[in-house]
Protein backbone atom coordinates (compact mmCIF):
# COMPACT_ATOMS: atom_id res chain seq x y z
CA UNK A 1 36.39 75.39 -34.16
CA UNK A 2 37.36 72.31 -32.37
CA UNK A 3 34.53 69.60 -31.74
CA UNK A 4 33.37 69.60 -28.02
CA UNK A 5 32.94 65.65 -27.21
CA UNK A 6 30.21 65.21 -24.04
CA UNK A 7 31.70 62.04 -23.14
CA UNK A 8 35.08 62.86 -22.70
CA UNK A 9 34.16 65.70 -20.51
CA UNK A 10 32.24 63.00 -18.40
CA UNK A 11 34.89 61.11 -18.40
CA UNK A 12 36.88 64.00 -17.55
CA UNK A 13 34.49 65.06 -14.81
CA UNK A 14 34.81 61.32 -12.96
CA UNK A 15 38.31 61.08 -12.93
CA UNK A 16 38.38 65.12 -11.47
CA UNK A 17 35.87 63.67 -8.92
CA UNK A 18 38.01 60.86 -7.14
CA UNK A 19 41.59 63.02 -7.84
CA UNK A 20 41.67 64.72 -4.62
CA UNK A 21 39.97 64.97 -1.31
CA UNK A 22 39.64 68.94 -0.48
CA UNK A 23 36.42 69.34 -3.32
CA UNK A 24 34.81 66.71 -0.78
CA UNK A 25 34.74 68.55 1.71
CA UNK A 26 32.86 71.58 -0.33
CA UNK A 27 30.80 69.56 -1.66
CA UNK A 28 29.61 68.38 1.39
CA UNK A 29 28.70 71.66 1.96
CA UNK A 30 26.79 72.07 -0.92
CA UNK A 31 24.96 68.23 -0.23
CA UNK A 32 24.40 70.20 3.24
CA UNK A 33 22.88 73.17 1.89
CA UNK A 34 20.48 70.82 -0.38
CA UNK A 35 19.22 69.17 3.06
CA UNK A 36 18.29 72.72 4.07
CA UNK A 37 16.71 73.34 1.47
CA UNK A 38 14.60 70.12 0.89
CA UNK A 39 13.42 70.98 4.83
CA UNK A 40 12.41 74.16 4.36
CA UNK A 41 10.66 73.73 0.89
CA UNK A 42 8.81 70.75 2.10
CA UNK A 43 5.21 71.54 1.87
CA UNK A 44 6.04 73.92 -0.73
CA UNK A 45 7.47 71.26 -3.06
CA UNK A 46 3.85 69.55 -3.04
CA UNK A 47 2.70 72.32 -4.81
CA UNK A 48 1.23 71.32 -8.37
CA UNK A 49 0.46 74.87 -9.58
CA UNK A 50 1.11 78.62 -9.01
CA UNK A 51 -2.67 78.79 -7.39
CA UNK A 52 -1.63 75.59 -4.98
CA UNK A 53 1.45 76.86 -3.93
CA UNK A 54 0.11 80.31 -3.20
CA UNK A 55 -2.77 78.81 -1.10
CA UNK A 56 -0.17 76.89 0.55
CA UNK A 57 1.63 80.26 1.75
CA UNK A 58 -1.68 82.20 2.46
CA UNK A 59 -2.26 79.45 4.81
CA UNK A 60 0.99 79.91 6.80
CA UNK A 61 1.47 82.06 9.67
CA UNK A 62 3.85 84.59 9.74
CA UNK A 63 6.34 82.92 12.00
CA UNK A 64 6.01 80.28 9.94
CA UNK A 65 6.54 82.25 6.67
CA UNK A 66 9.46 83.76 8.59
CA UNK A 67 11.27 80.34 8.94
CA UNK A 68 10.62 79.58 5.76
CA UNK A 69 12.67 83.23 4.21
CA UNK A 70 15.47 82.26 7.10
CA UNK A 71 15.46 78.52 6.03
CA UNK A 72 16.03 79.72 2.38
CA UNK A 73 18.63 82.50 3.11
CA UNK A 74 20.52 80.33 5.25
CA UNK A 75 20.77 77.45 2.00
CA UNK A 76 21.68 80.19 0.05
CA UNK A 77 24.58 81.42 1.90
CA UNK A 78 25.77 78.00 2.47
CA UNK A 79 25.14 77.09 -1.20
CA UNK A 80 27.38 79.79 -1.79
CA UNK A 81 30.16 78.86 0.17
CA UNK A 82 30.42 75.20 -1.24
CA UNK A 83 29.56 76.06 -4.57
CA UNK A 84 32.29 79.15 -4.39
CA UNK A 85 35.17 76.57 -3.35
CA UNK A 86 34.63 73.95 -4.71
CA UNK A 87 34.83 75.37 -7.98
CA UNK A 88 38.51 76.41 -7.40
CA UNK A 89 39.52 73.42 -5.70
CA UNK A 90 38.81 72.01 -8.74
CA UNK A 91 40.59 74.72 -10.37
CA UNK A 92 43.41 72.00 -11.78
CA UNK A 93 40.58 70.82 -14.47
CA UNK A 94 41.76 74.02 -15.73
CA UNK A 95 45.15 73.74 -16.00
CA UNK A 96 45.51 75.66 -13.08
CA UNK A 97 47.39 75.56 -9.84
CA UNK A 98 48.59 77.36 -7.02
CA UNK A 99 45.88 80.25 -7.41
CA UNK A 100 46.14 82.71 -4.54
CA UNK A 101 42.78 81.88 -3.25
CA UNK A 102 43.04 78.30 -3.56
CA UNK A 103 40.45 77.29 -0.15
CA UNK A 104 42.93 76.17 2.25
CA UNK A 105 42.35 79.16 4.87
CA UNK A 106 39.80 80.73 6.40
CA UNK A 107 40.41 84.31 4.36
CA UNK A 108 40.63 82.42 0.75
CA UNK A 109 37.38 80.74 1.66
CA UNK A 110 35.80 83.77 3.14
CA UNK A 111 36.76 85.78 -0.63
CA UNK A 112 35.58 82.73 -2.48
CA UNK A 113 32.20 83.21 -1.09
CA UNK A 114 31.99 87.31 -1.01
CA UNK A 115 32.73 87.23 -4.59
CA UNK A 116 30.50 84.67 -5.68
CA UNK A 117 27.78 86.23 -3.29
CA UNK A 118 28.00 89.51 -4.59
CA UNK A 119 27.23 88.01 -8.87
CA UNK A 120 25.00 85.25 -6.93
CA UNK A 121 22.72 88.18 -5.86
CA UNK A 122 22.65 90.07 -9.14
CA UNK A 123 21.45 86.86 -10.94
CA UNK A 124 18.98 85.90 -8.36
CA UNK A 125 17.74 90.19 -8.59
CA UNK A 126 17.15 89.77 -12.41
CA UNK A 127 15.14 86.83 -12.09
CA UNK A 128 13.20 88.50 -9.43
CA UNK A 129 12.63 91.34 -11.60
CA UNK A 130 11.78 89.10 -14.91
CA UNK A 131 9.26 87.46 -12.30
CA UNK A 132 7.36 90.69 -11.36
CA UNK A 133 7.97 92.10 -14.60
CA UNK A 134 5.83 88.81 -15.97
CA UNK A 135 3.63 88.96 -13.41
CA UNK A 136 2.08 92.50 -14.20
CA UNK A 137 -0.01 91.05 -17.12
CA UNK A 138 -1.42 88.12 -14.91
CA UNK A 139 -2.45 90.61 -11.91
CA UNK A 140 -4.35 92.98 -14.39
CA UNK A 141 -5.97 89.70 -16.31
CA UNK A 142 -7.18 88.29 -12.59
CA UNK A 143 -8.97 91.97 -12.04
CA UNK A 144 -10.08 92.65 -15.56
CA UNK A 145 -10.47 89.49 -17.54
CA UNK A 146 -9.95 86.34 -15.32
CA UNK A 147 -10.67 84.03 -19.24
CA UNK A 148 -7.26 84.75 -20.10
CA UNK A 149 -5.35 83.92 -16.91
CA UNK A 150 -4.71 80.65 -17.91
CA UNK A 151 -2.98 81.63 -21.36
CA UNK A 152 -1.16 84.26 -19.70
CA UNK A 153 0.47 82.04 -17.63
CA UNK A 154 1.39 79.59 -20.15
CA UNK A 155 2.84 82.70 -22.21
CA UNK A 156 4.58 84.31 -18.73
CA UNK A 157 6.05 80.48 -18.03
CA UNK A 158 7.23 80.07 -21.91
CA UNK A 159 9.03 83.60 -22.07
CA UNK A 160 10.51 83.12 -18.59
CA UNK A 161 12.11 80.00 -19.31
CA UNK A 162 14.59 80.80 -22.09
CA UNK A 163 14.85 84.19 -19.79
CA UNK A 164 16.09 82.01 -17.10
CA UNK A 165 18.35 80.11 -18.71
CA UNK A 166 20.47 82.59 -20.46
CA UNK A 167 20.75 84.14 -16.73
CA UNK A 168 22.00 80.97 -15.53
CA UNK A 169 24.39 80.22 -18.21
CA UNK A 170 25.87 83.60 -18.31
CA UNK A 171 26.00 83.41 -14.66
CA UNK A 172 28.13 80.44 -14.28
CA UNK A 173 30.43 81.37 -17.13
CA UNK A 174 30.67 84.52 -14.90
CA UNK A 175 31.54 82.85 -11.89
CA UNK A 176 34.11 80.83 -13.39
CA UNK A 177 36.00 84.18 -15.15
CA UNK A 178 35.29 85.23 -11.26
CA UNK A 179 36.77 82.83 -9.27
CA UNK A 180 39.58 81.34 -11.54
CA UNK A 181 40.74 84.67 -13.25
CA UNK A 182 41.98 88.36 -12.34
CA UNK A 183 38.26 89.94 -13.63
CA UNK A 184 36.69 91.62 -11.68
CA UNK A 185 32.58 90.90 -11.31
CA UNK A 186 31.74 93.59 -14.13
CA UNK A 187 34.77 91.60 -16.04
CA UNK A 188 33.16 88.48 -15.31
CA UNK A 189 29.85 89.12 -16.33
CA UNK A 190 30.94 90.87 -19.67
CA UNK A 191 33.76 88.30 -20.69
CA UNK A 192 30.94 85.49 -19.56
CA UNK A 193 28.51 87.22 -21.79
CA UNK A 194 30.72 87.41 -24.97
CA UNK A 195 31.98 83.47 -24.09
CA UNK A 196 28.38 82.44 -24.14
CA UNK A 197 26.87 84.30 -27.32
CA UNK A 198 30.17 82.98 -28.98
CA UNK A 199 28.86 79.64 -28.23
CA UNK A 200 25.32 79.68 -27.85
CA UNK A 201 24.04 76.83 -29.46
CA UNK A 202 26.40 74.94 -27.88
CA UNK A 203 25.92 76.06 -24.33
CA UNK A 204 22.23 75.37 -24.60
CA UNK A 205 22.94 71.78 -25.59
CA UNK A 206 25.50 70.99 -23.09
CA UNK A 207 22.90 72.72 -20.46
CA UNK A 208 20.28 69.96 -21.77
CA UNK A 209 22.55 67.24 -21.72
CA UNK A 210 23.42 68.19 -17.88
CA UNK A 211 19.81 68.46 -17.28
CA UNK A 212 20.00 64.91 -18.75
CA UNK A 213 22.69 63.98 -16.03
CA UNK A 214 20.98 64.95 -12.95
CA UNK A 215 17.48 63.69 -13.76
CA UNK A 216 19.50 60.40 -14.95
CA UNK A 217 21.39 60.47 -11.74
CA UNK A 218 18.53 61.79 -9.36
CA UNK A 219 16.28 58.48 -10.24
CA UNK A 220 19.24 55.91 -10.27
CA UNK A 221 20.16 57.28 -6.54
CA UNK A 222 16.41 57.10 -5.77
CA UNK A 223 15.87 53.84 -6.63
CA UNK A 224 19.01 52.81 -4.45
CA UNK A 225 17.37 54.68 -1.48
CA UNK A 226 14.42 53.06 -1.85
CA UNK A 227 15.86 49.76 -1.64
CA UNK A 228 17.84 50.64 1.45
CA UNK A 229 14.62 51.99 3.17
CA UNK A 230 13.04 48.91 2.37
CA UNK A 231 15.98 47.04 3.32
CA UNK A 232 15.88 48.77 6.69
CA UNK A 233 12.30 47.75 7.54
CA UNK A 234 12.64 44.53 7.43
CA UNK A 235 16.06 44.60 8.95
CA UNK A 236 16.18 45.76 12.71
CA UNK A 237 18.55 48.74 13.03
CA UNK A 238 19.87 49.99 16.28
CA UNK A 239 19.95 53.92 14.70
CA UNK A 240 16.23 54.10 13.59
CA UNK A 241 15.08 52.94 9.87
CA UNK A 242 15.83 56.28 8.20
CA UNK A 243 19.68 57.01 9.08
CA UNK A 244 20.92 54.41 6.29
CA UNK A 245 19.28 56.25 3.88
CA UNK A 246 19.99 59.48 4.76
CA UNK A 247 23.55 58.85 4.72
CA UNK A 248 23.67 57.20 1.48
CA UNK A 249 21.37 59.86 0.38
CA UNK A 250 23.93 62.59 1.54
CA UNK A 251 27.27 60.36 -0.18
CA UNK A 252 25.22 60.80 -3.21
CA UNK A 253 24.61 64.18 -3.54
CA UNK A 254 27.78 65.31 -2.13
CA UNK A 255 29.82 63.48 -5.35
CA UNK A 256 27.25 64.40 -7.53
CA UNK A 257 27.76 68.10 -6.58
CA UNK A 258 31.53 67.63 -7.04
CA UNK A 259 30.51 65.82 -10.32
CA UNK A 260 28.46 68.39 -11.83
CA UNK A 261 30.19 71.15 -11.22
CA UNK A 262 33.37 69.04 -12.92
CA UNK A 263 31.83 68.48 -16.04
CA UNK A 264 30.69 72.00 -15.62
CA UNK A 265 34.24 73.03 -15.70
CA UNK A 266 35.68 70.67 -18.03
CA UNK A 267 32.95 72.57 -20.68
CA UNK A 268 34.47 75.88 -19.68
CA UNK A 269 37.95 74.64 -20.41
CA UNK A 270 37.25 73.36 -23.54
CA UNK A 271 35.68 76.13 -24.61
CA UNK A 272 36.90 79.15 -22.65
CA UNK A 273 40.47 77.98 -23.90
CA UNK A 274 39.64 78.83 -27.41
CA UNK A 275 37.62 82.43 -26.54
CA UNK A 276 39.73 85.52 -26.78
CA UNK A 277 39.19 88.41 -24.17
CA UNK A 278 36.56 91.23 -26.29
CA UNK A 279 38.77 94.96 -26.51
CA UNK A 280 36.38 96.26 -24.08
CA UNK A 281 37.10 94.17 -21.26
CA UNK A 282 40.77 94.04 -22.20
CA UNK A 283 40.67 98.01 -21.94
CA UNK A 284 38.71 97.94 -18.20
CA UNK A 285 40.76 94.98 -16.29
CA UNK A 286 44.17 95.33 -14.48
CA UNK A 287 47.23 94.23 -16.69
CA UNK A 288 45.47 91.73 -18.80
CA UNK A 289 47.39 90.66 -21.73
CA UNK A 290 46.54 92.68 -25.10
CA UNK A 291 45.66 89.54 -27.07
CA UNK A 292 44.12 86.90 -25.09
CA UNK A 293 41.94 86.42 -21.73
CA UNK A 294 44.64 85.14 -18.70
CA UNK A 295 44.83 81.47 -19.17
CA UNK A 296 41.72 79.53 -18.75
CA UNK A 297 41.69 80.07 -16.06
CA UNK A 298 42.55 82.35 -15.50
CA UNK A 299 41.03 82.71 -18.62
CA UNK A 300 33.27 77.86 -18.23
């Protein structure tokens, strides 16, 4: 099997992020959808355990706890629609152009996002259930044997972890097959599956290595908004203190969505190019070739 070099695919990743100007404008979106979410999960994000954070929702009202579920389904379905998009307007790190839903009209957006909705919602349903499945031991212990509450927790958090992360990896292998590729969502998932216990070792690293990324990226663009909020105190602004900031703030995390989600493809590719379609999926999907996945894509 051919080597997979990280820093090529970084390299790859910049270039794919100043090539063309229609991924901007969906990952604006998804730098949008972030501000949306940072709102609503302001107080929440203070939280410094399970027991905080619930005490911190006990204590809301329930208009406020109604904001809150809006707040969060409304960054979800506008996470969705950038993330959907921009994922095939970047769709030439894959070698391919000209798809049919390439997100230059209002109906090739509008698929982009019902599609990716529809697998966004059956990932975000098995966490859910892994979460209440986890938490059945920890509501018995609190009734029966409060002692062990605390190991149970660290036990529930240890198992749901790796749990999480195979969801998410299969998930965006899924929505790649999805987006980029004739498969269907039952295609997706199943061809997504096979492509990442094929490479499973590998996925995991590259997932640590982009979890290396962000938190690399997240306190180098701190530290520059920190500087411009101090530079904007002691400056006088006409716009208030905070604008500079958040617009830098927002330039930021609108090319490092468009970033990540390049080096996230530039994986697939070099992977996904090598995986062959398994006989089931082959058998289920309309007028796949009898050898090999569609081109990648379509066919991380």
């Amino acid at each position: 099997m051919e080597k997979v070099y990280f820093h090529k695919l970084l390299s790859q990743a910049w270039i794919a992020s100043r090539a063309k100007k229609l991924p901007w404008i969906f990952a604006s979106v998804v730098a949008f959808a972030g501000l949306i979410g940072s709102h609503v999960n302001a107080d929440l994000e203070e939280a410094a355990s399970p027991e905080e954070l619930f005490r911190i929702i006990a204590q809301k009202s329930p208009h406020e706890v109604w904001y809150i579920l809006l707040g969060l389904s409304v960054f979800f379905v506008v996470n969705i629609i950038g993330k959907s998009n921009l994922i095939v307007s970047l769709s030439f790190i894959t070698y391919k152009n000209n798809l049919p839903n390439h997100p230059t009209t209002p109906r090739a957006i509008g698929s982009n996002f019902i599609r990716s909705f529809f697998l966004e919602c059956i990932a975000l349903l098995l966490l859910i259930v892994t979460v209440g499945f986890l938490s059945l031991p920890l509501l018995i212990a609190s009734e029966t044997n409060p002692g062990t509450l605390s190991s149970l927790i660290i036990f529930s958090f240890l198992t749901f972890i790796p749990i999480a992360l195979t969801i998410f990896l299969i998930k965006q292998f899924a929505l790649f097959y999805l987006l980029l590729s004739p498969l269907g969502i039952r295609g997706s998932i199943e061809t997504g599956s096979a492509l990442f216990s094929r490479f499973f070792s590998l996925s995991l690293l590259f997932a640590f290595f982009s979890f290396l990324v962000t938190i690399s990226f997240t306190f180098f663009a701190n530290l520059v908004i920190l500087g411009i909020t101090v530079l904007s105190k002691n400056i006088p602004l006409p716009f208030g203190e905070g604008i500079p900031s958040l617009i830098v703030s927002f330039i930021f995390f609108a090319w490092f969505a468009l970033f990540e989600q390049a080096l996230w493809l530039a994986f697939f590719q070099s992977i996904g190019g090598k995986h062959k379609e398994s006989r089931a999926v082959k058998e289920k999907e309309n007028g796949l070739d009898t050898d090999a996945l569609p081109e990648v894509p379509p066919a991380q």
